[in-house]
Protein backbone atom coordinates (compact mmCIF):
# COMPACT_ATOMS: atom_id res chain seq x y z
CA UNK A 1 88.87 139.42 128.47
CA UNK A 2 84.87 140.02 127.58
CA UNK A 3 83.10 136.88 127.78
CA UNK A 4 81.44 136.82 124.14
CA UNK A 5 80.21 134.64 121.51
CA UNK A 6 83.24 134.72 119.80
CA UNK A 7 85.85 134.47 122.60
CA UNK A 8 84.71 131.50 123.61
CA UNK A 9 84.36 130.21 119.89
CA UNK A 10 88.18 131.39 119.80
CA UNK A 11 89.16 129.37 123.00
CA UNK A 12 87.57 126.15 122.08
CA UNK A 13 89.37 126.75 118.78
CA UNK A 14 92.81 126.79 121.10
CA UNK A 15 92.05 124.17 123.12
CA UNK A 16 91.20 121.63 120.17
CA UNK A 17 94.55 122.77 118.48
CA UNK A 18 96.36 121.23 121.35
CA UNK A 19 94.08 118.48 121.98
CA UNK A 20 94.77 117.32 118.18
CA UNK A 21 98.28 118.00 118.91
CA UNK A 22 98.56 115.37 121.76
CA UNK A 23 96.64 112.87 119.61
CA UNK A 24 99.40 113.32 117.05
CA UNK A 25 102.63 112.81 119.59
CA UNK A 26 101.93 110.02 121.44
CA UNK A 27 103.75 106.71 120.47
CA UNK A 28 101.35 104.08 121.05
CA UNK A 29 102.78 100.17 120.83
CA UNK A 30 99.44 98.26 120.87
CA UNK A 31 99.04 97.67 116.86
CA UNK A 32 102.17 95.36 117.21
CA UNK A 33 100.02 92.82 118.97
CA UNK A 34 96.12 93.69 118.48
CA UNK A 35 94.30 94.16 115.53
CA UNK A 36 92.18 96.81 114.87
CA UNK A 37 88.62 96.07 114.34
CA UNK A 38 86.06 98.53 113.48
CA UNK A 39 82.82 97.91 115.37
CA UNK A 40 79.38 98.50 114.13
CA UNK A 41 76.99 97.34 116.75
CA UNK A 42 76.98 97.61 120.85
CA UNK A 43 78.07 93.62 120.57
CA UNK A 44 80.56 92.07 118.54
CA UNK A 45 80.47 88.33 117.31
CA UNK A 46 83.74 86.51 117.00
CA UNK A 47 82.34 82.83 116.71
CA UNK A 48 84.93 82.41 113.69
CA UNK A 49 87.99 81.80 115.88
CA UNK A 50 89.53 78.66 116.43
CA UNK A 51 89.91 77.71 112.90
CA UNK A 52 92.81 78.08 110.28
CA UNK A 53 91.54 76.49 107.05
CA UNK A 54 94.08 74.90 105.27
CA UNK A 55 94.72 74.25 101.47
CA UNK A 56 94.15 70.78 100.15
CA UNK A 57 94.59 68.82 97.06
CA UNK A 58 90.86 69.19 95.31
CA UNK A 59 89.66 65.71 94.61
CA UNK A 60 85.59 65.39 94.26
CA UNK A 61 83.74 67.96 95.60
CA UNK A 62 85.10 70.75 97.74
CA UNK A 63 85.35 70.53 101.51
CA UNK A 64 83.90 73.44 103.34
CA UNK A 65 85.92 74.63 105.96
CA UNK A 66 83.02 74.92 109.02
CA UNK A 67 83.95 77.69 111.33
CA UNK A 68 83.47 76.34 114.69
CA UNK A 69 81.02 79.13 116.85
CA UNK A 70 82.50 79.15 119.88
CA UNK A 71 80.20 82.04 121.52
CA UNK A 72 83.14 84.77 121.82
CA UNK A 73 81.71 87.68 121.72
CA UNK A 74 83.07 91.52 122.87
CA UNK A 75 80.44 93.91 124.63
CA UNK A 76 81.63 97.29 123.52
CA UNK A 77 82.34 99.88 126.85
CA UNK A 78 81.73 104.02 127.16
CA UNK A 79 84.77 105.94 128.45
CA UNK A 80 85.15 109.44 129.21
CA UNK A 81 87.48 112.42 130.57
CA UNK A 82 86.43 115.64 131.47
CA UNK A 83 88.49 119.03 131.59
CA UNK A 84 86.68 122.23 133.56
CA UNK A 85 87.79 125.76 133.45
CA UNK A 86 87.02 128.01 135.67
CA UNK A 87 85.05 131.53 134.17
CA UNK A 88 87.97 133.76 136.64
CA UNK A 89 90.39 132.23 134.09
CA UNK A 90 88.41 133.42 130.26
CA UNK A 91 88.08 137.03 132.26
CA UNK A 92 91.40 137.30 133.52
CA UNK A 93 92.95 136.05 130.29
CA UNK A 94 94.70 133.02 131.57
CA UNK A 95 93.70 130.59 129.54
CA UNK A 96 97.32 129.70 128.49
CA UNK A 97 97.91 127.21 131.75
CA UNK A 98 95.35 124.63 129.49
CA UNK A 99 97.33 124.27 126.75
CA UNK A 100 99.25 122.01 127.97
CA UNK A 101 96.30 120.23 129.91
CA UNK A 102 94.51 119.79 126.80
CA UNK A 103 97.56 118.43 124.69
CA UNK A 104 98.40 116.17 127.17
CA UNK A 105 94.46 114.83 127.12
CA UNK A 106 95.15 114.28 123.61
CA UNK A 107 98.52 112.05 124.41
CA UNK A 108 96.23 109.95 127.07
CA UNK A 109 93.33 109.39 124.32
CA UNK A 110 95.87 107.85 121.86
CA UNK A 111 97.69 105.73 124.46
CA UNK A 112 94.26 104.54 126.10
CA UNK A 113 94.09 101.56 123.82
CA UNK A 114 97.67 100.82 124.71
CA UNK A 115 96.44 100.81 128.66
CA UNK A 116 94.12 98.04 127.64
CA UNK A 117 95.59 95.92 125.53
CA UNK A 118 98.82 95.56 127.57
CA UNK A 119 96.55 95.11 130.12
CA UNK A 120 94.67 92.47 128.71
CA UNK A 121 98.05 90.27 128.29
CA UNK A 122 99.11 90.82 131.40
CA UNK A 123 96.33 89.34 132.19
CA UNK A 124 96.08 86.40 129.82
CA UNK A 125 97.24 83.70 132.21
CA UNK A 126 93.68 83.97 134.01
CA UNK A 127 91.68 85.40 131.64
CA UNK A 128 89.84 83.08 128.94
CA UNK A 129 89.53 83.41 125.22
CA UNK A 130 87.52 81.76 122.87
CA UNK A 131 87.81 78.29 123.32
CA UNK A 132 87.15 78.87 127.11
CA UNK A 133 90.55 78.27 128.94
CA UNK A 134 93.22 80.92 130.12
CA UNK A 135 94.69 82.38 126.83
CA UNK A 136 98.17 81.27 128.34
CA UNK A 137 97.33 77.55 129.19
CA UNK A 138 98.75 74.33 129.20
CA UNK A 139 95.27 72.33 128.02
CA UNK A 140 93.87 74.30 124.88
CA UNK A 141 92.24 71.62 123.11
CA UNK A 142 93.19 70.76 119.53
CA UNK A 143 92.04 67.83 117.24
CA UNK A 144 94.65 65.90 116.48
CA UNK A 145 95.70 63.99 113.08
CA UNK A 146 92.52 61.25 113.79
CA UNK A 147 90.30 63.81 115.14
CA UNK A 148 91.10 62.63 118.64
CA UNK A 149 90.96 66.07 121.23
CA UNK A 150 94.77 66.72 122.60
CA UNK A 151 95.96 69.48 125.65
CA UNK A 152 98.12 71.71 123.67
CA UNK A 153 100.06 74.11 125.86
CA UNK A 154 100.87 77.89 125.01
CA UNK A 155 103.32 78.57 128.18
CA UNK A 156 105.43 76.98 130.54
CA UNK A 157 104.29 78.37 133.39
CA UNK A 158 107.00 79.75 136.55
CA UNK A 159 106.00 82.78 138.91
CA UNK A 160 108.48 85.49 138.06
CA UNK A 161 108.14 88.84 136.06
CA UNK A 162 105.82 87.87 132.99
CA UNK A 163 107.54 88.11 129.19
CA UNK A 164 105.92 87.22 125.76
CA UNK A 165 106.90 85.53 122.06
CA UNK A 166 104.81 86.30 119.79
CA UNK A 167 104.20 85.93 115.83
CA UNK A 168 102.86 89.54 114.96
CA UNK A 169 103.40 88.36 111.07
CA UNK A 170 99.44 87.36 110.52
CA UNK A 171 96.36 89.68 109.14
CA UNK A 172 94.68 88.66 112.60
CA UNK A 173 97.03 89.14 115.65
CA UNK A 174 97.02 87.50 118.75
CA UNK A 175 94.83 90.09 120.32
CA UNK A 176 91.78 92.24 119.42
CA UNK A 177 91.39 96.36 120.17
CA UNK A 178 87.95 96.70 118.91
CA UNK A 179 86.80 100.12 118.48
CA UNK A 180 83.28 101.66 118.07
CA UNK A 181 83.57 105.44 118.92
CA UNK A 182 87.50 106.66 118.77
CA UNK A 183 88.94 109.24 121.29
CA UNK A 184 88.97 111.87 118.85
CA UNK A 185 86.37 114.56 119.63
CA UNK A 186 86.68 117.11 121.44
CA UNK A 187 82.86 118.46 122.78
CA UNK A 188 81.91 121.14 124.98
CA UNK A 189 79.75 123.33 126.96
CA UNK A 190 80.01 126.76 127.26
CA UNK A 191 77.10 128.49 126.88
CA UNK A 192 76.25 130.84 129.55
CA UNK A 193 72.36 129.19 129.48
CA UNK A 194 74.24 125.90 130.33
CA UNK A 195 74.15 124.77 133.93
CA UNK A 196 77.77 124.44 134.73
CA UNK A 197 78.23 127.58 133.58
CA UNK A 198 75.64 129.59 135.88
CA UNK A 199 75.77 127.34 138.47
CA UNK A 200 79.80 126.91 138.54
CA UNK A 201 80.71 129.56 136.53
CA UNK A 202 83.03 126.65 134.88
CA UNK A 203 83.37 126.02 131.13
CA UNK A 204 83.66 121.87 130.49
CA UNK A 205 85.34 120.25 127.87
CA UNK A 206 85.06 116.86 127.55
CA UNK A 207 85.59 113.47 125.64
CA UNK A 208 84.36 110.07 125.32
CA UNK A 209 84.30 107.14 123.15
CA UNK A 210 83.31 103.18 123.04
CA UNK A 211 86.21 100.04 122.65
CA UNK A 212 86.43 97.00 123.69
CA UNK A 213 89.76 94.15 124.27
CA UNK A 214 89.89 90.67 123.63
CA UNK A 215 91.73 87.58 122.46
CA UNK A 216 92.23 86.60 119.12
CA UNK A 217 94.44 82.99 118.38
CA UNK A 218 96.24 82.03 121.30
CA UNK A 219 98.29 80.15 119.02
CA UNK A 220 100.23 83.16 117.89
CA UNK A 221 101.73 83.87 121.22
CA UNK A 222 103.59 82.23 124.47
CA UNK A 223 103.60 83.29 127.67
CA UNK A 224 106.15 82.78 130.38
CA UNK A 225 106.61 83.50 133.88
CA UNK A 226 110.14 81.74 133.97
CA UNK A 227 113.57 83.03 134.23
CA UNK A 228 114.33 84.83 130.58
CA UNK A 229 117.28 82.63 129.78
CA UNK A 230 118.55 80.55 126.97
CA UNK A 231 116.68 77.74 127.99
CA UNK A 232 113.24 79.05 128.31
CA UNK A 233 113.67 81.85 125.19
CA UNK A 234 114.53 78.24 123.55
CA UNK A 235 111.61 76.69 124.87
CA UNK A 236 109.33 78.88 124.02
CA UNK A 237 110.62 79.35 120.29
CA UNK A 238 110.22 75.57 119.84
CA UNK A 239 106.66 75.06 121.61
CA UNK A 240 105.07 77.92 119.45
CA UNK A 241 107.08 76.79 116.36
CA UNK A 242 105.20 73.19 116.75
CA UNK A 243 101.46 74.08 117.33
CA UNK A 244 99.36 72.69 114.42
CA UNK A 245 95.84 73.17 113.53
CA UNK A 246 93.10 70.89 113.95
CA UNK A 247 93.46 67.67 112.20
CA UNK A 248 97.92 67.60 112.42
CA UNK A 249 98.16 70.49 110.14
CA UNK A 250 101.29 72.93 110.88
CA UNK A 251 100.50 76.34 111.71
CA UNK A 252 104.36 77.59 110.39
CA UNK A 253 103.98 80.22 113.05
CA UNK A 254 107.03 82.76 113.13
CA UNK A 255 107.96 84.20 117.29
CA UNK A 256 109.68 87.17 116.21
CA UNK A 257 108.55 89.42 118.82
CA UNK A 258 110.10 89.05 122.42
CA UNK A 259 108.03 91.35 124.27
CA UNK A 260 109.17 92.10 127.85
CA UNK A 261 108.78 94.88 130.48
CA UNK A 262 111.85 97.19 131.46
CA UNK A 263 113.05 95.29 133.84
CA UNK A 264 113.49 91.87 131.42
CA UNK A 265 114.77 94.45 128.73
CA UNK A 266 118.75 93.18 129.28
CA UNK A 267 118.06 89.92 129.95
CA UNK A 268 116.05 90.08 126.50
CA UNK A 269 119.02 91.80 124.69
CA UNK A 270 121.75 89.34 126.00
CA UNK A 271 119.23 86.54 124.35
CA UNK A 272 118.96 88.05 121.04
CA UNK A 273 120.75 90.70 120.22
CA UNK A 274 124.33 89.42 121.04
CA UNK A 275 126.37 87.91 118.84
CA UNK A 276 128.56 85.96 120.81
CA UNK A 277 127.54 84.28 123.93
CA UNK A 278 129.62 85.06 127.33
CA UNK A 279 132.55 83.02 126.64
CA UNK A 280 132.97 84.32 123.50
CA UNK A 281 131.25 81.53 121.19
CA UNK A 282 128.37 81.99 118.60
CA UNK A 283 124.88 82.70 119.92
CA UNK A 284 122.51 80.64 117.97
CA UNK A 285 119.91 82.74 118.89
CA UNK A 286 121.03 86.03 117.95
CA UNK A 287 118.59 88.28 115.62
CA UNK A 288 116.27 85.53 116.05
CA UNK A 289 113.39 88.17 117.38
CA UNK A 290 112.80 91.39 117.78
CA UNK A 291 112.88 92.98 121.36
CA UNK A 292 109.84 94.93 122.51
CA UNK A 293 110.42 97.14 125.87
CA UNK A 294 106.89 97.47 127.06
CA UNK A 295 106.15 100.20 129.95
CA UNK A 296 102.72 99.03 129.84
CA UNK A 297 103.96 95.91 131.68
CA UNK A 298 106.02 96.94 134.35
């Protein structure tokens, strides 16, 4: 193949094809627990969290809901991946090993947000969120009916194989992907002037982008390191299902997504999607959540 102009015009044209091809195949799980927020600046302000204002009966004047700043704020971080091919290969014609390379770049772009939100919960039980303890903790404090401060607890603890209940059913989920430059350009640099090219004789393709992970309302979710049976799937339905607001007020929350890692994935089944138990009475809990098999959390 002659090196020209248009060649290489022609090749970038190829790769991009199967870089946009990989962006469209991948089946990415993160937007059932993070929201999607669309960054503007290098920092990001979330000093609105920790409240859920309430409706009240209007008597006098109206009460203005203050939104307490807690400081939370997310730093957005550069990422990159690069992709070089060799000059040999454009002469020789065989530039159809890359295909594949460059589709399969565009599969790892689309699940990167996946790597770190899963990887965020994971590591909620020693990572803090916005009202500065552990997402999963047992003393988040919370105002109670008199305006007294009460430990509320979002997990029970144990040191087994980590699962999660959340309520994905709110416009704000229980975590944050917050994106300022998406994975969705392909750049490159092939000019002959350019040094990697008459230095290396290599062609590089490459992509970047800026995101950033965080916590949203630890309310929405439970975490558990226990054994996934009965008792704990039960105890964690009925500690999310009683967290309330500031000030007494229920939160209603609805844990209809069990999210566990392959290896929980029967246990998680037997829970909720049986309808009879093993001797052959009713399970109370059956169809009471969804189950989420997570690879991200193996």
């Amino acid at each position: 193949m002659l090196i020209t102009r248009q060649s290489l015009q022609s090749a970038y044209v190829g790769f991009n094809a199967a870089f946009q091809a990989g962006l469209g195949m991948a089946t990415s799980q993160w937007s059932r627990i993070a929201t999607l927020i669309t960054s503007t600046t290098k920092t990001q302000e979330y000093g609105w969290l920790g409240q859920f204002p309430g409706m009240r009966e209007w008597i006098g004047d109206r009460v203005v809901n203050g939104l307490a700043s807690h400081g939370y704020t997310l730093t957005n971080k550069s990422y990159e991946t690069t992709i070089g091919v060799d000059r040999d290969d454009f002469e020789d014609d065989n530039l159809g090993i890359y295909g594949p390379m460059f589709q399969q770049l565009g599969q790892n772009a689309a699940l990167f947000p996946d790597q770190l939100v899963w990887g965020l919960l994971k590591n909620g039980f020693g990572t803090k969120c916005y009202d500065g303890q552990y997402f999963f903790d047992t003393d988040h404090p919370v105002l109670d009916a008199k305006g007294n401060v009460n430990s509320v607890a979002n997990t029970d603890g144990g040191n087994g194989t980590a699962w999660f209940l959340i309520d994905d059913t709110r416009a704000l989920k229980p975590l944050i992907y917050q994106s300022r430059k998406p994975f969705t350009n392909l750049i490159r640099k092939d000019q002959e002037s350019d040094d990697n090219v008459f230095f290396k004789k290599e062609y590089v393709y490459g992509l970047d982008g800026r995101c950033q992970v965080g916590f949203g309302f630890w309310q929405q979710a439970w975490g558990s390191k226990q054994t996934l049976d009965v008792t704990s799937y039960e105890a964690a339905r009925v500690g999310l299902g009683s967290l309330k607001a500031d000030y007494g007020n229920p939160l209603a929350i609805n844990p209809r997504l069990l999210i566990v890692p392959p290896s929980l994935e029967g246990a998680a089944r037997k829970i909720v999607g049986n309808q009879l138990t093993d001797n052959g009475g009713t399970n109370q809990w059956y169809g009471t959540a969804e189950v989420l098999v997570s690879p991200w959390l193996s």
